[in-house]
C-alpha atoms as a PDB file:
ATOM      1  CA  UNK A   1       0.000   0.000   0.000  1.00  0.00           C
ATOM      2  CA  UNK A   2       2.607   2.863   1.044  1.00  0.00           C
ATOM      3  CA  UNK A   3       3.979   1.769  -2.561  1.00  0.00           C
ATOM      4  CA  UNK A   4       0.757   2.492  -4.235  1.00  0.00           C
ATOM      5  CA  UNK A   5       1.139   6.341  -2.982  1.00  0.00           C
ATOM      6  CA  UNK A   6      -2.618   6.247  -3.102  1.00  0.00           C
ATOM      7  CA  UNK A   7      -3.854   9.747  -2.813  1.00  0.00           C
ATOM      8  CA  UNK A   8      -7.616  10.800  -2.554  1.00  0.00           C
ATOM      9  CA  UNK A   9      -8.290  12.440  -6.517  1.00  0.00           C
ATOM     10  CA  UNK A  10      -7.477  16.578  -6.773  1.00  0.00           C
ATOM     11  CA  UNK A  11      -9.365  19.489  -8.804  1.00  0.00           C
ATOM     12  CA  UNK A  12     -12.707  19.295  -7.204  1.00  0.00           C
ATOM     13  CA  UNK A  13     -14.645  22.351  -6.376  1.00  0.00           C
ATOM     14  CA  UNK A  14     -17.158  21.727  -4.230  1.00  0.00           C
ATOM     15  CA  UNK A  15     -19.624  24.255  -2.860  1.00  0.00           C
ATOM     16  CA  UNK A  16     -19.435  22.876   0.632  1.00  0.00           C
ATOM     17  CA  UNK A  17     -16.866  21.422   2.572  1.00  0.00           C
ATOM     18  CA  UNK A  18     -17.804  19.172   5.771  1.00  0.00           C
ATOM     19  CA  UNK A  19     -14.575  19.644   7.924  1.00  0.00           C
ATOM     20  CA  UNK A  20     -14.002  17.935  11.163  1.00  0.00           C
ATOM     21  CA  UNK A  21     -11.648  15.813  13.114  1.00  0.00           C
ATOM     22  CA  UNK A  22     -12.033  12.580  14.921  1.00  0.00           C
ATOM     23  CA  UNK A  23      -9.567  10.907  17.388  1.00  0.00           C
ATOM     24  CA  UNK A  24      -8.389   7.254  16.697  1.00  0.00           C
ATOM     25  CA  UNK A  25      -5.972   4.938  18.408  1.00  0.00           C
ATOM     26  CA  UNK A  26      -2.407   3.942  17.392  1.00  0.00           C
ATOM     27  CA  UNK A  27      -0.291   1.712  19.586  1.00  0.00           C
ATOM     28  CA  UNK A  28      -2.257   2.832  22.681  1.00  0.00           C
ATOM     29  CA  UNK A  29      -2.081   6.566  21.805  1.00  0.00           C
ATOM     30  CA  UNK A  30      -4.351   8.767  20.526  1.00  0.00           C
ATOM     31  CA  UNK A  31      -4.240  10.800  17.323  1.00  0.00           C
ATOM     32  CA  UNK A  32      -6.192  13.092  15.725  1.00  0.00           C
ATOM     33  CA  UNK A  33      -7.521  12.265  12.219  1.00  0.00           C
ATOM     34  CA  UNK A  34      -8.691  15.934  10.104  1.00  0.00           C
ATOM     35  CA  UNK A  35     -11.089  15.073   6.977  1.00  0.00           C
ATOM     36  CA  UNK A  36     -12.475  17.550   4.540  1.00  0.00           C
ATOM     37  CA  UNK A  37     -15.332  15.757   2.757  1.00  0.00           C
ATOM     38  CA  UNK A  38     -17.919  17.143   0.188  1.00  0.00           C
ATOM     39  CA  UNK A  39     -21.276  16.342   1.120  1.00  0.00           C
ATOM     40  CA  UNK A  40     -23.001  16.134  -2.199  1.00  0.00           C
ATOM     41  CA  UNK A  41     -20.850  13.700  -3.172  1.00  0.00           C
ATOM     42  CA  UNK A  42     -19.526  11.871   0.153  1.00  0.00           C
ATOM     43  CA  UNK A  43     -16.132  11.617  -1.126  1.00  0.00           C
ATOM     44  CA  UNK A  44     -13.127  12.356   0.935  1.00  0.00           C
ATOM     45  CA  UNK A  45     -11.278  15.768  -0.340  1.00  0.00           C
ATOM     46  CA  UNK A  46      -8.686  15.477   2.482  1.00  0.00           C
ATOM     47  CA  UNK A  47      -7.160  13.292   4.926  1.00  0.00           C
ATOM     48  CA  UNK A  48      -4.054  13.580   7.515  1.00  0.00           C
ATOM     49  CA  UNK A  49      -3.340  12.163  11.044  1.00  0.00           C
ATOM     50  CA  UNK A  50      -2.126  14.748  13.503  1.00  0.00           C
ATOM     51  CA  UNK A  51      -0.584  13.837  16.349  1.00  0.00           C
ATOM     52  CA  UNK A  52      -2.503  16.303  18.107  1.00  0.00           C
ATOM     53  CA  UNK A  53      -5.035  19.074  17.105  1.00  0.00           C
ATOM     54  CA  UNK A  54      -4.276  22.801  17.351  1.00  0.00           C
ATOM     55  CA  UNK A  55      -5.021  25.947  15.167  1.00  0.00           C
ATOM     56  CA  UNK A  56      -1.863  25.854  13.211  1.00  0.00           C
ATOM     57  CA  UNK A  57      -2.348  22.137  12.508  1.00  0.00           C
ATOM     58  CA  UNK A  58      -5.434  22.964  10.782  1.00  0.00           C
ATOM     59  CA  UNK A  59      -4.020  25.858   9.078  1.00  0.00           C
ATOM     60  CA  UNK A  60      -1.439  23.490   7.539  1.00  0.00           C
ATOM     61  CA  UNK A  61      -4.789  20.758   6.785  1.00  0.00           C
ATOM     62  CA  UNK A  62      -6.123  23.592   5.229  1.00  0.00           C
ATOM     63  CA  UNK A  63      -3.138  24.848   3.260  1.00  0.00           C
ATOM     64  CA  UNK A  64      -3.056  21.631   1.920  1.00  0.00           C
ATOM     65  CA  UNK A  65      -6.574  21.344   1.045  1.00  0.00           C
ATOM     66  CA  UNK A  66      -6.586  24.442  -0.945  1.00  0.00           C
ATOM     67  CA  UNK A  67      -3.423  23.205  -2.920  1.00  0.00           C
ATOM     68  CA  UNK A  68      -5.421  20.340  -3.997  1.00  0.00           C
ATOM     69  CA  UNK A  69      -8.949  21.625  -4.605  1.00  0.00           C
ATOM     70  CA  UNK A  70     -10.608  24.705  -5.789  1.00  0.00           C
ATOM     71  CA  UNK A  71     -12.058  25.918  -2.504  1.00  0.00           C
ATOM     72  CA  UNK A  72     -11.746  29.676  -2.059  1.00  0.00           C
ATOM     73  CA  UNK A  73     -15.587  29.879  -2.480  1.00  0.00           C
ATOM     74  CA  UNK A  74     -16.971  27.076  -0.557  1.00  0.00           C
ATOM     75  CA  UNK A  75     -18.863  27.435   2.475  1.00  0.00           C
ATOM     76  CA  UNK A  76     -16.770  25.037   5.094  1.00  0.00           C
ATOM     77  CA  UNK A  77     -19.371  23.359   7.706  1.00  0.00           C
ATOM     78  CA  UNK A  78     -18.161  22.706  10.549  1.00  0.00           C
ATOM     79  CA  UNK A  79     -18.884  21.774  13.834  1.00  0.00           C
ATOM     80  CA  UNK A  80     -18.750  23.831  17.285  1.00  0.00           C
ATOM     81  CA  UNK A  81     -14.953  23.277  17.846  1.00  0.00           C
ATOM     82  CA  UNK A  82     -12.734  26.707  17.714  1.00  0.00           C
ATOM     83  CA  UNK A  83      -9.509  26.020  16.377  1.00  0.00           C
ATOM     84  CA  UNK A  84     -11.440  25.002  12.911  1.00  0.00           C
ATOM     85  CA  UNK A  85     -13.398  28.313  13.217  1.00  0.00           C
ATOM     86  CA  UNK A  86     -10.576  30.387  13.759  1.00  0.00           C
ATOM     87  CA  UNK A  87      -8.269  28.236  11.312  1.00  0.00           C
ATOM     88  CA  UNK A  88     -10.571  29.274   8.652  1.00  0.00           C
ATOM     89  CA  UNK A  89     -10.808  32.728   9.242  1.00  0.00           C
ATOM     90  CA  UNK A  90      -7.277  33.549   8.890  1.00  0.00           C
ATOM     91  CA  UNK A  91      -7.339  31.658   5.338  1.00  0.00           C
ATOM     92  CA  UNK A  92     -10.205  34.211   4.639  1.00  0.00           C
ATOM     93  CA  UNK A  93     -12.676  31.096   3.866  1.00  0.00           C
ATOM     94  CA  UNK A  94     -16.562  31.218   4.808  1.00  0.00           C
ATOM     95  CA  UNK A  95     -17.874  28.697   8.010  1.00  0.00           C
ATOM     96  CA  UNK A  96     -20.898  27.671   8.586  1.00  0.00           C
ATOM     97  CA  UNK A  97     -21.374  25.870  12.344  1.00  0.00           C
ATOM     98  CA  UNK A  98     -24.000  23.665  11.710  1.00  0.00           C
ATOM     99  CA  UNK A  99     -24.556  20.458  14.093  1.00  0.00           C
ATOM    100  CA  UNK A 100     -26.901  18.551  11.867  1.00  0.00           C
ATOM    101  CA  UNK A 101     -27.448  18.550   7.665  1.00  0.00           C
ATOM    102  CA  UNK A 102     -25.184  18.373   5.380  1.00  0.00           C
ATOM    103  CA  UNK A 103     -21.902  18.186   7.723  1.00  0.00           C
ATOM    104  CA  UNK A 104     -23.468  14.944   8.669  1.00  0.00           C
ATOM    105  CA  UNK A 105     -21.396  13.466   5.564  1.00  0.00           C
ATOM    106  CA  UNK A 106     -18.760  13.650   7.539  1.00  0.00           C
ATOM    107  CA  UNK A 107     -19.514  12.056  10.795  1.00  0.00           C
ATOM    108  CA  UNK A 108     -21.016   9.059   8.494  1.00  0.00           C
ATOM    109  CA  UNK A 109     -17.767   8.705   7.352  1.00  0.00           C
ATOM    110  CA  UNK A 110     -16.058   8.973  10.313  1.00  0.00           C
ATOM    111  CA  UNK A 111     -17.769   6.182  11.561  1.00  0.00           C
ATOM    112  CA  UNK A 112     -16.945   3.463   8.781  1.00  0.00           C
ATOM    113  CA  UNK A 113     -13.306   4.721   9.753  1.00  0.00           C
ATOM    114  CA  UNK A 114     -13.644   4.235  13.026  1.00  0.00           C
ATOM    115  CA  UNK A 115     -14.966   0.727  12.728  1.00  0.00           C
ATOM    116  CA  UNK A 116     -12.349   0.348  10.247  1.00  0.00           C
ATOM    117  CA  UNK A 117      -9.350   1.559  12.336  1.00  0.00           C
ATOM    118  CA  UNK A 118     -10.375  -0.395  15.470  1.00  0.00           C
ATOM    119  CA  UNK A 119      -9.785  -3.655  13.465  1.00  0.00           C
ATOM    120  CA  UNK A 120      -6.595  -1.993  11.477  1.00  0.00           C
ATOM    121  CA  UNK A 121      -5.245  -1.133  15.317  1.00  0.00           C
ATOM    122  CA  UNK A 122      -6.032  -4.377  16.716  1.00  0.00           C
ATOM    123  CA  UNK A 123      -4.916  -6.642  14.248  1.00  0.00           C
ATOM    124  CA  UNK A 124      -1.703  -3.568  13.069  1.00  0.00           C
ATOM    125  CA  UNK A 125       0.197  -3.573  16.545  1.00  0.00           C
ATOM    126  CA  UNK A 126       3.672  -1.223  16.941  1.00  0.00           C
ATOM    127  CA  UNK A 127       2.408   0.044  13.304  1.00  0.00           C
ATOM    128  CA  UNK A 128       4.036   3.708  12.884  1.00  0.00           C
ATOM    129  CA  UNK A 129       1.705   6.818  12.566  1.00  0.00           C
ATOM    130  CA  UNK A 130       3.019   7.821   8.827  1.00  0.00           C
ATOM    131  CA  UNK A 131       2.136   3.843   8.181  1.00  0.00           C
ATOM    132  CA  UNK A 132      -1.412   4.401   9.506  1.00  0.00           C
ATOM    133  CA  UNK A 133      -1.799   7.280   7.860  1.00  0.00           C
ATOM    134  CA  UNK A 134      -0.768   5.681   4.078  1.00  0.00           C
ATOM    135  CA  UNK A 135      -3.794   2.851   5.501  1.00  0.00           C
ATOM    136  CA  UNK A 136      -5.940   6.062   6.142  1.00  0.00           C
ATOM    137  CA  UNK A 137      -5.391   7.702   2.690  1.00  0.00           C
ATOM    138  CA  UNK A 138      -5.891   4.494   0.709  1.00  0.00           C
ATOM    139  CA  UNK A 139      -9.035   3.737   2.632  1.00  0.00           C
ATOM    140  CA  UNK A 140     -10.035   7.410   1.089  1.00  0.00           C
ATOM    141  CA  UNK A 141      -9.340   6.421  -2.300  1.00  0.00           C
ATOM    142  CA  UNK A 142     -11.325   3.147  -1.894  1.00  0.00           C
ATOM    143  CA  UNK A 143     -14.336   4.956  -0.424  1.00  0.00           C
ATOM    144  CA  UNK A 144     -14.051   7.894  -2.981  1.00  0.00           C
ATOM    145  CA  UNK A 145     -14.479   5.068  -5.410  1.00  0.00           C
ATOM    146  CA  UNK A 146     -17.361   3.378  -4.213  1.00  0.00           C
ATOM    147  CA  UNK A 147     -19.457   6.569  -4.271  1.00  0.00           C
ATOM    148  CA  UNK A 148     -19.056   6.734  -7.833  1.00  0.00           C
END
């Protein structure tokens, strides 16, 4: 798989952007995992695996997001949590915090990954986090791939 480089697909410019993070589990620790999906189409945009979340973390998410996808214009949802609200003010970028609706995309997803990653960490034991993140971004690809 880390051979494969598998990436989740670039140029899409979605309207809306469900961002949010999720802890997971990697060798007993916890890590945080940021996704930027786009709810009319339920694929993954963007995926990383923090070891931690702060503001400049998700600037960088973001940063990288924006490199890959035409997102200047889209309205981010997000959730109640203030480092992505203030993240995406100082890249200038509209938010929307909205508990239900469309950001539910992304907590649907986060749940396959979660059951997903508790059989990846259970049966992947002293697996690095750059190794569980190359499992993460594959597991986008397949999933983008399905919704088509």
């Amino acid at each position: 798989m880390q051979k494969a480089d598998l990436q989740p697909e670039v140029g899409a410019s979605p309207n809306h952007v469900a961002l949010n993070e999720t802890v997971i589990r990697i060798n007993g620790q916890q890590y945080w995992l940021y996704a930027a999906v786009d709810p009319e189409t339920n694929k993954f945009l963007h995926i990383r695996l923090f070891s931690t979340y702060t503001t400049g973390l998700t600037e960088i998410f973001l940063s990288e997001l924006h490199e890959k996808h035409d997102v200047e214009t889209a309205v981010f949802l997000v959730d109640d949590a203030q480092w992505l609200k203030t993240a995406l003010d100082r890249h200038d970028l509209d938010c929307r915090c909205e508990l239900h609706g469309n950001r539910n995309a992304v907590e649907r997803i986060f749940r396959e990954v979660k059951r997903r990653t508790s059989s990846f960490s259970n049966t992947f034991r002293h697996v690095e986090p750059t190794t569980a993140e190359t499992w993460l971004q594959a597991l986008a690809v397949w999933w983008n791939r399905c919704q088509s």
